[in-house]
N, C-alpha and C. Protein backbone atom coordinates (compact mmCIF):
# COMPACT_ATOMS: atom_id res chain seq x y z
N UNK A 1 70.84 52.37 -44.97
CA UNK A 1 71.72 52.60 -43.84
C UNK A 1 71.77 51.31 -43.01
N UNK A 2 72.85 51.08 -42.38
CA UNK A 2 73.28 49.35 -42.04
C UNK A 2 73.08 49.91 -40.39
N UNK A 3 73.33 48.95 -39.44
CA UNK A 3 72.38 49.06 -38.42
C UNK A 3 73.88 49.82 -37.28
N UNK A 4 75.19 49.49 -37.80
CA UNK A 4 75.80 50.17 -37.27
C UNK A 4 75.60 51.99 -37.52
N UNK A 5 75.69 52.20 -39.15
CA UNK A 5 75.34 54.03 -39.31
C UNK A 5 74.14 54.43 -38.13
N UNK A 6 73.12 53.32 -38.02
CA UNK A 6 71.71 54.04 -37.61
C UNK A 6 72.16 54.21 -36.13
N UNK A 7 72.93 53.50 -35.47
CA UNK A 7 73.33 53.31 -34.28
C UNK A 7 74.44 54.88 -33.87
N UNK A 8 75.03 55.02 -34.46
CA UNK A 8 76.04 56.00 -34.71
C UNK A 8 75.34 57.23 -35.09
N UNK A 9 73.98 57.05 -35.41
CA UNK A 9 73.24 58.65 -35.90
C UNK A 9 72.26 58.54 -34.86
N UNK A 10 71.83 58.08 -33.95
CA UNK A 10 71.35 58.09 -32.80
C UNK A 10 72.26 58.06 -31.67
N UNK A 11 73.31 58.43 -31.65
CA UNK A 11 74.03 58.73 -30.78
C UNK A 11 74.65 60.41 -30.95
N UNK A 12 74.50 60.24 -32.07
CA UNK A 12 75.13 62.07 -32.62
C UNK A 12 73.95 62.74 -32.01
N UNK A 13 72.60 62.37 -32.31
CA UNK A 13 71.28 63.03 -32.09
C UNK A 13 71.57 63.06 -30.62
N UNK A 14 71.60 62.01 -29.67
CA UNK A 14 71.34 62.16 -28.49
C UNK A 14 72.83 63.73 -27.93
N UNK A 15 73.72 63.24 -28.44
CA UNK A 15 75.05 63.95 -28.21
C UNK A 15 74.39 65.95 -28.18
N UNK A 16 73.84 66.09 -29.23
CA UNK A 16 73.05 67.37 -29.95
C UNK A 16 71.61 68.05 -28.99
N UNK A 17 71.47 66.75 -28.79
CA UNK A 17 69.83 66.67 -27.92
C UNK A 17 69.78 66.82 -26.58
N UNK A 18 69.94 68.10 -25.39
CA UNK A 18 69.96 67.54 -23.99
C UNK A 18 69.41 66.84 -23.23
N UNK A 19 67.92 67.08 -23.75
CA UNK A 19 66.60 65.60 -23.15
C UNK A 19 67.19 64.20 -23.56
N UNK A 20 67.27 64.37 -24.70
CA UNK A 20 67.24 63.24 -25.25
C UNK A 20 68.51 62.26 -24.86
N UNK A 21 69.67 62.68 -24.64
CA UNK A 21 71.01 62.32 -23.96
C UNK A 21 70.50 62.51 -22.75
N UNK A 22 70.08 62.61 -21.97
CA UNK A 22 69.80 63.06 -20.06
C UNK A 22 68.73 61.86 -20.04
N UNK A 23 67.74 61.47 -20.99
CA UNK A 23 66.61 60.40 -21.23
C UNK A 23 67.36 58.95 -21.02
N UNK A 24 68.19 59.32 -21.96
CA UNK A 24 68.89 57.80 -22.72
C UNK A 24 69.97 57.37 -21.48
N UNK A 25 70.53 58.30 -20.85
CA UNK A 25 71.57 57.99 -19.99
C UNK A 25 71.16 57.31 -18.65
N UNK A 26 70.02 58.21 -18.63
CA UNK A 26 69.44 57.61 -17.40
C UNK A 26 68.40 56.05 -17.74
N UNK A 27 67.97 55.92 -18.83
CA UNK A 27 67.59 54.21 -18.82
C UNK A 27 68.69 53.49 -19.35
N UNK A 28 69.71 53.93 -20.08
CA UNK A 28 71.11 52.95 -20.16
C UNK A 28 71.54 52.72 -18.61
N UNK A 29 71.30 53.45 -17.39
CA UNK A 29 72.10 53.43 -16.33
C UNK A 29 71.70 52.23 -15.66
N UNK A 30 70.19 51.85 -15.95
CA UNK A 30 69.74 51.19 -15.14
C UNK A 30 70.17 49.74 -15.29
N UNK A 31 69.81 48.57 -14.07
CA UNK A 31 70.25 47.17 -14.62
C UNK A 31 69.06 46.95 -15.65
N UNK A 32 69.72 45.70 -16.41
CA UNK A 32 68.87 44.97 -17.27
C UNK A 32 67.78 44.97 -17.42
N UNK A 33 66.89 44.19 -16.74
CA UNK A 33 65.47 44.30 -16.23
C UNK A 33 64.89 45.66 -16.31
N UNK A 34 65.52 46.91 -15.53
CA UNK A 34 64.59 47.86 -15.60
C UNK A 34 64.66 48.49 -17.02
N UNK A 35 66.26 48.63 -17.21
CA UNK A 35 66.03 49.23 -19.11
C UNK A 35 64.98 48.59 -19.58
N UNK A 36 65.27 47.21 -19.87
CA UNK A 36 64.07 47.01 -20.90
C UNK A 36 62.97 47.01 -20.65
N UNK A 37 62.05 47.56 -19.36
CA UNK A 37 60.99 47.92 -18.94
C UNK A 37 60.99 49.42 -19.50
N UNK A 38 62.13 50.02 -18.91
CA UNK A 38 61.57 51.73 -19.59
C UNK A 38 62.20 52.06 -20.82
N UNK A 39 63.56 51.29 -21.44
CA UNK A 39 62.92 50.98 -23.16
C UNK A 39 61.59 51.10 -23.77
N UNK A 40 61.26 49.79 -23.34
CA UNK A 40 59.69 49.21 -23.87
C UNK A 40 58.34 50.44 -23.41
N UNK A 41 59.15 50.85 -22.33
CA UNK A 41 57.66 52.24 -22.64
C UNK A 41 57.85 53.34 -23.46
N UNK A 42 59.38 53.72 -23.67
CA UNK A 42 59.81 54.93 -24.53
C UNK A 42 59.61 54.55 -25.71
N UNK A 43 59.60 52.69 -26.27
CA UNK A 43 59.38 52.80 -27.60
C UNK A 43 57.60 52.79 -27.84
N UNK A 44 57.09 52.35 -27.42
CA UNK A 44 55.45 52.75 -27.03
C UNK A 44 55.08 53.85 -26.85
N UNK A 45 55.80 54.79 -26.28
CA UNK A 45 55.58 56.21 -26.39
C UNK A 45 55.57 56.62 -27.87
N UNK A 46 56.89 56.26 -28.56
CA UNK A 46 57.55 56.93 -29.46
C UNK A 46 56.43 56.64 -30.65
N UNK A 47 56.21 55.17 -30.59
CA UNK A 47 55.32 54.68 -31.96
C UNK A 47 54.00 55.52 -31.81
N UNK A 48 52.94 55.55 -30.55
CA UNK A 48 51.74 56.84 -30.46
C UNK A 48 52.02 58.24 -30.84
N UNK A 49 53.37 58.42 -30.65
CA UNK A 49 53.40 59.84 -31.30
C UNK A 49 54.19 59.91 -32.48
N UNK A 50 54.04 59.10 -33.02
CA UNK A 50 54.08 58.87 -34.35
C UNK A 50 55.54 59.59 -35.08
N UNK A 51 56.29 58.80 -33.94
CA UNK A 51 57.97 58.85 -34.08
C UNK A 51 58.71 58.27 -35.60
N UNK A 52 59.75 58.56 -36.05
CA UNK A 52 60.40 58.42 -37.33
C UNK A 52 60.59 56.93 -37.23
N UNK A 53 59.83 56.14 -37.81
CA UNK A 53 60.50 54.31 -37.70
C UNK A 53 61.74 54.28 -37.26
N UNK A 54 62.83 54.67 -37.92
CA UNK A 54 64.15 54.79 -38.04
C UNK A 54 64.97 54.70 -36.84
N UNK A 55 63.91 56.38 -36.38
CA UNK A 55 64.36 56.49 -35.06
C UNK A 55 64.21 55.39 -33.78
N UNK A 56 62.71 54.84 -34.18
CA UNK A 56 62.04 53.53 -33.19
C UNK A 56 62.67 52.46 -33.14
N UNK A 57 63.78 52.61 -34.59
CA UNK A 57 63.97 51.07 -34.91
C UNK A 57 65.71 51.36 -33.98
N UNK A 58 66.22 52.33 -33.98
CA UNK A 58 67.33 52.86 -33.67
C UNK A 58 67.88 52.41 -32.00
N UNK A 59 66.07 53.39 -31.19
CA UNK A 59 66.32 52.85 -29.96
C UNK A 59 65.88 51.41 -29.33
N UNK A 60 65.09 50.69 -30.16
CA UNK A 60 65.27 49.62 -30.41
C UNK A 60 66.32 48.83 -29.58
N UNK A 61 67.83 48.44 -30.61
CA UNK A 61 68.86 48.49 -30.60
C UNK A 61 69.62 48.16 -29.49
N UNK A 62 68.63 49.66 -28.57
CA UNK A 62 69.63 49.33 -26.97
C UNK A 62 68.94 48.06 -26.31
N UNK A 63 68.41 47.49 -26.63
CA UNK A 63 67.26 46.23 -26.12
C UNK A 63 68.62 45.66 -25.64
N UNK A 64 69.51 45.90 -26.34
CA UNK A 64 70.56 44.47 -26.52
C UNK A 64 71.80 45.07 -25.77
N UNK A 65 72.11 43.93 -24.68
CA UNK A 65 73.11 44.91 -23.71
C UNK A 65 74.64 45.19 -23.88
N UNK A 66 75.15 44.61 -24.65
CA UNK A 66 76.51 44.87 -25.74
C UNK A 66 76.21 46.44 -26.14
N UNK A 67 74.95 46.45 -26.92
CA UNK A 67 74.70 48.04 -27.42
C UNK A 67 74.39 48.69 -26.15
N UNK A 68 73.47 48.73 -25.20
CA UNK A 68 73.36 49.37 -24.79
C UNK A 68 74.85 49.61 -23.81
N UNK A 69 75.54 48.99 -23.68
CA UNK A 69 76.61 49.06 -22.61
C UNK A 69 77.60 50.34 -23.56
N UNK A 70 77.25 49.95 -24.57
CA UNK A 70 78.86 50.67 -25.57
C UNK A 70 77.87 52.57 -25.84
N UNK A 71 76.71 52.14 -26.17
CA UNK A 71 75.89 53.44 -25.92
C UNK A 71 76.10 54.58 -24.82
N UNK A 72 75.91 53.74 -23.60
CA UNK A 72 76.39 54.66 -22.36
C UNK A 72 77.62 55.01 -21.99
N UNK A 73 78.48 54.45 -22.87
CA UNK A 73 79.86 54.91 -22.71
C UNK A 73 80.11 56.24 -23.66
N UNK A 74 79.38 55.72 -24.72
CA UNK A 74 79.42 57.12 -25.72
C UNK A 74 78.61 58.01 -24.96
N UNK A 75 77.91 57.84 -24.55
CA UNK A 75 77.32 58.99 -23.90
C UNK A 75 77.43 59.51 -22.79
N UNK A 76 78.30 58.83 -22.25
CA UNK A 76 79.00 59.80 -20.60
C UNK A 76 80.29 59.95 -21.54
N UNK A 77 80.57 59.55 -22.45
CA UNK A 77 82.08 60.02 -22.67
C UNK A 77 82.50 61.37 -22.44
């Protein structure tokens, strides 16, 4: 799976997921700086509880603010 599908199946999940979309929306909302502070703890969370790589590698992704900008649009859409 190419990094756009994985991107696009973590957005269906969040879409499906109410935590998980209500999670994501609210650290996409934030500026720069703080996402990738509470990124970097959700993916630290995710790897101790012994989260799907896929998925780790997925939210990952939003590190990068092109994705994360186009993310939060899909997801208030």
């Amino acid at each position: 799976m190419n990094r756009e599908e994985m991107f696009m199946q973590l957005m269906a999940v969040a879409r499906e997921t109410p935590e998980t979309r209500r999670q994501l929306v609210t650290i996409l909302s934030q500026e720069a700086f703080h996402r990738q502070s509470l990124l970097g703890t959700l993916l630290e969370d995710l790897r101790m509880r012994g989260a799907p790589v896929e998925f780790i590698e997925c939210i990952g992704f939003l590190r990068d603010d092109d994705t994360a900008a186009r993310a939060l649009e899909l997801l208030r859409g």
